[in-house]
C-alpha atoms as a PDB file:
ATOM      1  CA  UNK A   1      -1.070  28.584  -9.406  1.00  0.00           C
ATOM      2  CA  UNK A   2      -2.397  25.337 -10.503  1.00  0.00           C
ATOM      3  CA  UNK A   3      -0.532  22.974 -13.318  1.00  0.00           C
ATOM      4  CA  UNK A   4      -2.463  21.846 -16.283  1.00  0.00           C
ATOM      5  CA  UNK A   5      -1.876  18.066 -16.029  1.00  0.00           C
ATOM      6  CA  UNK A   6      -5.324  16.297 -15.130  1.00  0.00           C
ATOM      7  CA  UNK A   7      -4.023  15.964 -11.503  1.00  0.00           C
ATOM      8  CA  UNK A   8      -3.581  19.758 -10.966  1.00  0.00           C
ATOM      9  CA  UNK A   9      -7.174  20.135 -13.013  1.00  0.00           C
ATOM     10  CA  UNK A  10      -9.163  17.830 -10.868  1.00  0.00           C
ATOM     11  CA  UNK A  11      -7.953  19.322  -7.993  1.00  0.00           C
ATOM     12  CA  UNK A  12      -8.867  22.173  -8.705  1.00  0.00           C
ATOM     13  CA  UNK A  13     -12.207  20.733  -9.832  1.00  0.00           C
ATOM     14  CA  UNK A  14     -12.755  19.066  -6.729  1.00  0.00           C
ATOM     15  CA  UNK A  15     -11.264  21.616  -4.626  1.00  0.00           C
ATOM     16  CA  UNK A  16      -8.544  19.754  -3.216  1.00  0.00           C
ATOM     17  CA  UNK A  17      -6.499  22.392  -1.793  1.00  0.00           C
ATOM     18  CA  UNK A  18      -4.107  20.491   0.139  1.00  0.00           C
ATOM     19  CA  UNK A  19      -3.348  17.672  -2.478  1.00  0.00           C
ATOM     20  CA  UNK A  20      -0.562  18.374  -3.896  1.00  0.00           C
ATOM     21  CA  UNK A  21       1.369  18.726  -0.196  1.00  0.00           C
ATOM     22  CA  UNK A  22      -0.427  15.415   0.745  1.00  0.00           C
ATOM     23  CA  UNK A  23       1.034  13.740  -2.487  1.00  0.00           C
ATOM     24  CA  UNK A  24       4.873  15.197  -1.715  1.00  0.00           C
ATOM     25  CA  UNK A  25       4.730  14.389   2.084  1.00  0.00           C
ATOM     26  CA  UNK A  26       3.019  10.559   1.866  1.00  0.00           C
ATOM     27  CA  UNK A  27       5.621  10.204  -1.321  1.00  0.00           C
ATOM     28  CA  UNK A  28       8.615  11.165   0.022  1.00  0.00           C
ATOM     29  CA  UNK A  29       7.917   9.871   3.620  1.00  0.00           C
ATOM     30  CA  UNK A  30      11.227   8.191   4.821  1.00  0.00           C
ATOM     31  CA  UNK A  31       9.352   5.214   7.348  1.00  0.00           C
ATOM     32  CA  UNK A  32       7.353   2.565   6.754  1.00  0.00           C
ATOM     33  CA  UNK A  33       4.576   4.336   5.937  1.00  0.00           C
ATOM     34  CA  UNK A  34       5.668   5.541   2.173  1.00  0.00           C
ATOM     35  CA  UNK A  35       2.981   5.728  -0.136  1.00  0.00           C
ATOM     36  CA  UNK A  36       3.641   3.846  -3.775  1.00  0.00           C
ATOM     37  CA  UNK A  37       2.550   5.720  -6.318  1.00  0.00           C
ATOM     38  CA  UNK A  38      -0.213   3.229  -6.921  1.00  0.00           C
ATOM     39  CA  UNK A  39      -0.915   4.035  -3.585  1.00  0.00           C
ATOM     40  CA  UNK A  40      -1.681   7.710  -4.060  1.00  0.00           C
ATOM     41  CA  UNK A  41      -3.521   7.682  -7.188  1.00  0.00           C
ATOM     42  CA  UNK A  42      -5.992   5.233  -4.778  1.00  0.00           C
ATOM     43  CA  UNK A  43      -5.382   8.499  -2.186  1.00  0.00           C
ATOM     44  CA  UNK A  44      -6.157  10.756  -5.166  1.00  0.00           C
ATOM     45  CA  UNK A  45      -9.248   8.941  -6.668  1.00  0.00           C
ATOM     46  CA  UNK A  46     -10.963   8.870  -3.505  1.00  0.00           C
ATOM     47  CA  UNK A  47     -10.561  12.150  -2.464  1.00  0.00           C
ATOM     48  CA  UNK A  48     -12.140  13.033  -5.739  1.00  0.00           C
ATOM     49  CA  UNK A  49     -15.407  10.313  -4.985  1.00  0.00           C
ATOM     50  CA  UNK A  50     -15.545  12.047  -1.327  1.00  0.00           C
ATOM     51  CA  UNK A  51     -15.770  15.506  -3.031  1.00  0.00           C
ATOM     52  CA  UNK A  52     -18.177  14.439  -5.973  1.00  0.00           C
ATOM     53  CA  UNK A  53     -20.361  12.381  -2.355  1.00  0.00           C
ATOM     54  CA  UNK A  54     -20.050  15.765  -0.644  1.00  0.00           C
ATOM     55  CA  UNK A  55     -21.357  17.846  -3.541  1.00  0.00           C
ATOM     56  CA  UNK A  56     -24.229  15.367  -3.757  1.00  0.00           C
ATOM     57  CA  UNK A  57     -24.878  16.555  -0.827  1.00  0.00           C
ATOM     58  CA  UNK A  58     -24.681  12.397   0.474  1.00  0.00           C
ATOM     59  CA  UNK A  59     -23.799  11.504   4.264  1.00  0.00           C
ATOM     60  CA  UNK A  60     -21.524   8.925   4.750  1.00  0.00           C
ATOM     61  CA  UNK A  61     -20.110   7.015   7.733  1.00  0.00           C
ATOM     62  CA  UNK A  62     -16.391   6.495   8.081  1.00  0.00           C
ATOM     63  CA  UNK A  63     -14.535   3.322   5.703  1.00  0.00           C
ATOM     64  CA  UNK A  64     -17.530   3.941   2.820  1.00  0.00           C
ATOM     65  CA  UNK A  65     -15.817   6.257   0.463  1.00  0.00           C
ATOM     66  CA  UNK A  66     -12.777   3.738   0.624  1.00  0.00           C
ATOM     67  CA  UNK A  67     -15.717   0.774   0.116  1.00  0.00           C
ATOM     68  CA  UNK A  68     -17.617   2.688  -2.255  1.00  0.00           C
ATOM     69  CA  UNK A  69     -14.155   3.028  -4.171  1.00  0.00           C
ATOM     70  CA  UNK A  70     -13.492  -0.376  -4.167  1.00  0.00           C
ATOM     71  CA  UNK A  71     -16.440  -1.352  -5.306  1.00  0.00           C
ATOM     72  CA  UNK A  72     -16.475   0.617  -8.366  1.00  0.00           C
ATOM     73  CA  UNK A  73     -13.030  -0.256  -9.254  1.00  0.00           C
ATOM     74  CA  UNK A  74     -11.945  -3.632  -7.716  1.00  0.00           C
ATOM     75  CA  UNK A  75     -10.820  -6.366  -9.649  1.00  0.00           C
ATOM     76  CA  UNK A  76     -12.488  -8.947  -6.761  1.00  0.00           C
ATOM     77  CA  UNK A  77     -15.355  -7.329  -7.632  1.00  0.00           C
ATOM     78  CA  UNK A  78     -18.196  -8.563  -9.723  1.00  0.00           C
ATOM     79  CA  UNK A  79     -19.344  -6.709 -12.662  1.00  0.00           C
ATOM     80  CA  UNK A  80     -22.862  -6.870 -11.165  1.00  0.00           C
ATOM     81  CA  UNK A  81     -21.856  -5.370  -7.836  1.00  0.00           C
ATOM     82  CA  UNK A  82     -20.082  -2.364 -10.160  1.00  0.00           C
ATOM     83  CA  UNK A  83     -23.044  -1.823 -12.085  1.00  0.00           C
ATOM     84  CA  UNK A  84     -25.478  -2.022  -9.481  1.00  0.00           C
ATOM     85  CA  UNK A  85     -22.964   0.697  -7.097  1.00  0.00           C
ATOM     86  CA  UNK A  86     -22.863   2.794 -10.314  1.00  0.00           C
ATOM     87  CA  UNK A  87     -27.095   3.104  -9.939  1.00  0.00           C
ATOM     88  CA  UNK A  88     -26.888   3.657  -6.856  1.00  0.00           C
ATOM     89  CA  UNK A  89     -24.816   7.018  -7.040  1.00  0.00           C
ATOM     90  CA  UNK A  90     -26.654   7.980 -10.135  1.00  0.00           C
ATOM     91  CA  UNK A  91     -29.811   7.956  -8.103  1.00  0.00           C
ATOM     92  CA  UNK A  92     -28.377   9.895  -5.812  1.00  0.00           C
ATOM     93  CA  UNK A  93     -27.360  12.336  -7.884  1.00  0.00           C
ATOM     94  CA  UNK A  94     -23.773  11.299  -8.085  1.00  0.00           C
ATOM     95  CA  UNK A  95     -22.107  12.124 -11.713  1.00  0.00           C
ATOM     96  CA  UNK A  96     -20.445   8.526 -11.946  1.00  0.00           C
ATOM     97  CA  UNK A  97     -19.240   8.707 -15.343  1.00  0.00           C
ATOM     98  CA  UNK A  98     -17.401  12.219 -14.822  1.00  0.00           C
ATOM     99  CA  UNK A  99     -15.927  11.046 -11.568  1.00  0.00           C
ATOM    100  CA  UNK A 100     -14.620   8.067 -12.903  1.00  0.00           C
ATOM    101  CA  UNK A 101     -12.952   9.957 -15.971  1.00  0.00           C
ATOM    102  CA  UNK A 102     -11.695  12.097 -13.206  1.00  0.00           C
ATOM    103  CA  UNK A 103      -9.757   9.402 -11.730  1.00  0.00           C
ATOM    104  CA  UNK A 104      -5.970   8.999 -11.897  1.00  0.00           C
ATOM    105  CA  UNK A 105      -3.502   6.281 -12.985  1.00  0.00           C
ATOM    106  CA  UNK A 106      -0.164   5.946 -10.923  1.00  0.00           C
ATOM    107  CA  UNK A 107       1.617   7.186 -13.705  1.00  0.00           C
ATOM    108  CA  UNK A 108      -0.222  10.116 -14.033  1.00  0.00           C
ATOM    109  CA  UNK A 109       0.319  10.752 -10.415  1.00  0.00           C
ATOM    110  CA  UNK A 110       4.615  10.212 -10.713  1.00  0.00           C
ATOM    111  CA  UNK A 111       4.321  12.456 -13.796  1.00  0.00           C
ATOM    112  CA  UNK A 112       2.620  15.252 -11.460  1.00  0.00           C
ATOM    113  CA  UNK A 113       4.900  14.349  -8.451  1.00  0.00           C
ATOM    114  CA  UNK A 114       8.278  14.885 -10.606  1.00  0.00           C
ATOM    115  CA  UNK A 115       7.381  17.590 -13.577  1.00  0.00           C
ATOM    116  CA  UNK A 116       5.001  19.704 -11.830  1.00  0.00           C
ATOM    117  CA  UNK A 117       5.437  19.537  -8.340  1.00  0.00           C
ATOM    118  CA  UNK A 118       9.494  18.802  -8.850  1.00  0.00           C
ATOM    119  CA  UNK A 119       9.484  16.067  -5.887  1.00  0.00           C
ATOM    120  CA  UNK A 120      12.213  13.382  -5.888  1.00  0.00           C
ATOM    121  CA  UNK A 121      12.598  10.241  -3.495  1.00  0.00           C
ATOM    122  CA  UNK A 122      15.785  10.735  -1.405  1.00  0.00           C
ATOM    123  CA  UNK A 123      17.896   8.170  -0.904  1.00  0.00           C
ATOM    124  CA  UNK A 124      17.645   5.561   2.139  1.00  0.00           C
ATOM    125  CA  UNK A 125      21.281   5.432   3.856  1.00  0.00           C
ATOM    126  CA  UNK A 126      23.220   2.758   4.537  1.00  0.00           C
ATOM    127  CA  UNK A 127      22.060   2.706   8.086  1.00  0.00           C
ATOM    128  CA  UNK A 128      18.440   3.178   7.103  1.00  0.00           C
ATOM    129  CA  UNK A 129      18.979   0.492   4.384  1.00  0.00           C
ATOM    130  CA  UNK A 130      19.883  -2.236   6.777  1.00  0.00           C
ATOM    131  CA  UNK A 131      17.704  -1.054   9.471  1.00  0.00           C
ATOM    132  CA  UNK A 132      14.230  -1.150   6.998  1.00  0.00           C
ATOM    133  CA  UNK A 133      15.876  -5.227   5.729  1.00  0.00           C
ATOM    134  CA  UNK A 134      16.296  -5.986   9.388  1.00  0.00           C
ATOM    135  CA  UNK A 135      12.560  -5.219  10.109  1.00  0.00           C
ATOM    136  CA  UNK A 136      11.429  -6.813   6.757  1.00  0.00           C
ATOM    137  CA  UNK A 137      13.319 -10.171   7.509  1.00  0.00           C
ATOM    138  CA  UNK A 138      12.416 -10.091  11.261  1.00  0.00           C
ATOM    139  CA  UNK A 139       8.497  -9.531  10.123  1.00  0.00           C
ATOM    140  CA  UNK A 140       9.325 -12.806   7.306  1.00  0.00           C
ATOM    141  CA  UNK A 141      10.560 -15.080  10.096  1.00  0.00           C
ATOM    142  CA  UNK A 142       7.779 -14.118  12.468  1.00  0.00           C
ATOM    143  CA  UNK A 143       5.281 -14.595   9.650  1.00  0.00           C
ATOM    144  CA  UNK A 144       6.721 -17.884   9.099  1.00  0.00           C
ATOM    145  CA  UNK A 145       6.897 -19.225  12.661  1.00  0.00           C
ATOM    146  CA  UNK A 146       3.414 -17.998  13.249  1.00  0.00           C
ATOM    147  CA  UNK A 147       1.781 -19.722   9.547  1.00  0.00           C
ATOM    148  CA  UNK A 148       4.066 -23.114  10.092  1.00  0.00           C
ATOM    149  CA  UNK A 149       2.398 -23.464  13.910  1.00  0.00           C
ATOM    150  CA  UNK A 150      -1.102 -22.481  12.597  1.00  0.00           C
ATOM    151  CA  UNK A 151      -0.981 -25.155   9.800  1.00  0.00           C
ATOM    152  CA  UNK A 152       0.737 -27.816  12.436  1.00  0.00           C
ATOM    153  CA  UNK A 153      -2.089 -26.963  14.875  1.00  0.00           C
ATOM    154  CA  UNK A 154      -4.982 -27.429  12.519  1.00  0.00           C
ATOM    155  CA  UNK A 155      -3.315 -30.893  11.166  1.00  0.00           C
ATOM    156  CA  UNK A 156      -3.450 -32.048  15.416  1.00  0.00           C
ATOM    157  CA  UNK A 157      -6.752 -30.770  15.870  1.00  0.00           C
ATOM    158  CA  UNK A 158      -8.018 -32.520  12.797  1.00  0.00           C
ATOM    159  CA  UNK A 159      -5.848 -35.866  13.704  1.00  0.00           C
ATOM    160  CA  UNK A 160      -4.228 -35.493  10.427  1.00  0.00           C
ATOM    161  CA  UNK A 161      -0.740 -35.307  12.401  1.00  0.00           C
ATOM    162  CA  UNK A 162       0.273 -36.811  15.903  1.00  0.00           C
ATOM    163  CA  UNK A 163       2.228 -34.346  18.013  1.00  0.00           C
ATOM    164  CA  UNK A 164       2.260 -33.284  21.850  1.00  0.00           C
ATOM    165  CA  UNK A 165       3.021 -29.804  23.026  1.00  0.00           C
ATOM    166  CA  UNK A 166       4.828 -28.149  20.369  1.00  0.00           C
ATOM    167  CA  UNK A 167       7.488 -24.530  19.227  1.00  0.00           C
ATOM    168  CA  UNK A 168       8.251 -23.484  16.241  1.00  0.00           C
ATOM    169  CA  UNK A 169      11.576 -21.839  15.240  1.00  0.00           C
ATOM    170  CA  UNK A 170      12.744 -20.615  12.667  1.00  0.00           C
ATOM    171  CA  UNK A 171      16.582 -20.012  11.724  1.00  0.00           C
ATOM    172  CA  UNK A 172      17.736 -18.709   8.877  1.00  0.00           C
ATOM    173  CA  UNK A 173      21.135 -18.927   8.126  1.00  0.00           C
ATOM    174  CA  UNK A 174      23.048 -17.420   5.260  1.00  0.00           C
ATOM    175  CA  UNK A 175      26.285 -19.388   4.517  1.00  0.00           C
ATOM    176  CA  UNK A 176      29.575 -17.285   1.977  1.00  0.00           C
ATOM    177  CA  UNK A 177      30.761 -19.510  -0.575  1.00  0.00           C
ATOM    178  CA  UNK A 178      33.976 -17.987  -0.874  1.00  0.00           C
ATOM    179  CA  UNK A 179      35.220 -18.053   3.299  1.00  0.00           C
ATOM    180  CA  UNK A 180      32.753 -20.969   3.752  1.00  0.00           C
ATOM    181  CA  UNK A 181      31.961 -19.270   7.073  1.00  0.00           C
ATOM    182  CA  UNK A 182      27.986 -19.640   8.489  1.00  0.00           C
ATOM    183  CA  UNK A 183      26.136 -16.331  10.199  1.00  0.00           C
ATOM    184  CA  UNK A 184      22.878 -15.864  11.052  1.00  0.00           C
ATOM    185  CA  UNK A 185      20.668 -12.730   9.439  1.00  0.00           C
ATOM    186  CA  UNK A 186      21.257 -10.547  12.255  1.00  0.00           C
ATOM    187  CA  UNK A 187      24.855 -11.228  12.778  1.00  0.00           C
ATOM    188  CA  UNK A 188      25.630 -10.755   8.942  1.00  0.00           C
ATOM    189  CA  UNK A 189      23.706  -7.403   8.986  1.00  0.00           C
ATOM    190  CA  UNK A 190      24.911  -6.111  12.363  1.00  0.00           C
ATOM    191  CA  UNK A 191      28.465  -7.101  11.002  1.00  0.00           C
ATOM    192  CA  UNK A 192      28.019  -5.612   7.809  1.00  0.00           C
ATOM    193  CA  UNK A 193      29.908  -8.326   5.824  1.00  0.00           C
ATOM    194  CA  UNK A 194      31.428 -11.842   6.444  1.00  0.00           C
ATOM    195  CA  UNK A 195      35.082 -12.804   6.801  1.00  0.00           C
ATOM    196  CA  UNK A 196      36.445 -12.638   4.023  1.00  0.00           C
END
């Protein structure tokens, strides 16, 4: 049995059969690959383009529903380009204006998520916690190391600056004001605390 909240009316609209266990499982993934809200009402909206393409009877190759998308809704893109997309269904037979009213807001989709569907975000542990900071911080300094030797790089080859053979490194080192005591990232979080 479907809700009535516009989520559980466009997919039945649409028939999106699977949505709803899409929407739990990419919200309540415990990795990396977590879906925001914001994220799935993007994951909801184009399903619902695909299915108003596929009704059309359109063919399309893979990445163009996501383009299509963006191009009827991105802020990078010009009003011209919308408008011009917009005829473009239309001529083929697309229903722009009720697709668009079809599509979803991320709080629509959270409001879904928790009152119809009853999903609810677990917890992260303590382990998981430090283990997700430890890759964020690792993927910072890399980041870092790798946009401070671009920039040096580009300053040599355009004899801005005057340098031989070069590394970068990058240390980060958080220091306690209390113990005065110096770790680095990894120690602190491997440690789970300073001294004092």
């Amino acid at each position: 049995m479907t809700c009535g909240c516009k989520v559980g009316r466009i997919s039945q609209r649409y028939e999106l059969a699977d949505l709803d266990g899409e929407l739990v499982r990419y919200w309540t993934d415990r990795t990396d690959q977590r879906y925001s809200t914001r994220d799935l009402a993007e994951h909801v909206n184009q399903r619902v383009l695909e299915a108003a393409l596929d009704d059309a009877g359109l063919q399309y190759k893979d990445g163009e529903v996501e383009n299509t998308y963006r191009l009827l809704t991105g802020e990078d893109v010009s009003s011209g380009t919308q408008v011009q997309t917009r005829k473009e269904l239309e001529r083929d037979s697309v229903p722009v204006e009720d697709v668009e009213s079809d599509f979803v807001s991320h709080q629509t989709v959270y409001n879904h998520l928790t009152n119809c569907l009853e999903a609810s975000l677990e917890s992260p542990s303590d382990e998981e916690r430090l283990e997700r900071s430890r890759d964020k911080l690792g993927a910072l300094r890399n980041r870092t190391a790798v946009v401070t030797e671009d920039t040096i790089a580009q300053l040599a080859r355009n004899d801005v600056l005057d340098v031989g053979e070069f590394d970068v490194l990058v240390n980060v080192t958080v220091s306690c004001k209390d113990c005065r005591q110096q770790y680095t990232v990894r120690d602190l979080l491997e440690q789970g605390g300073c001294d004092c």
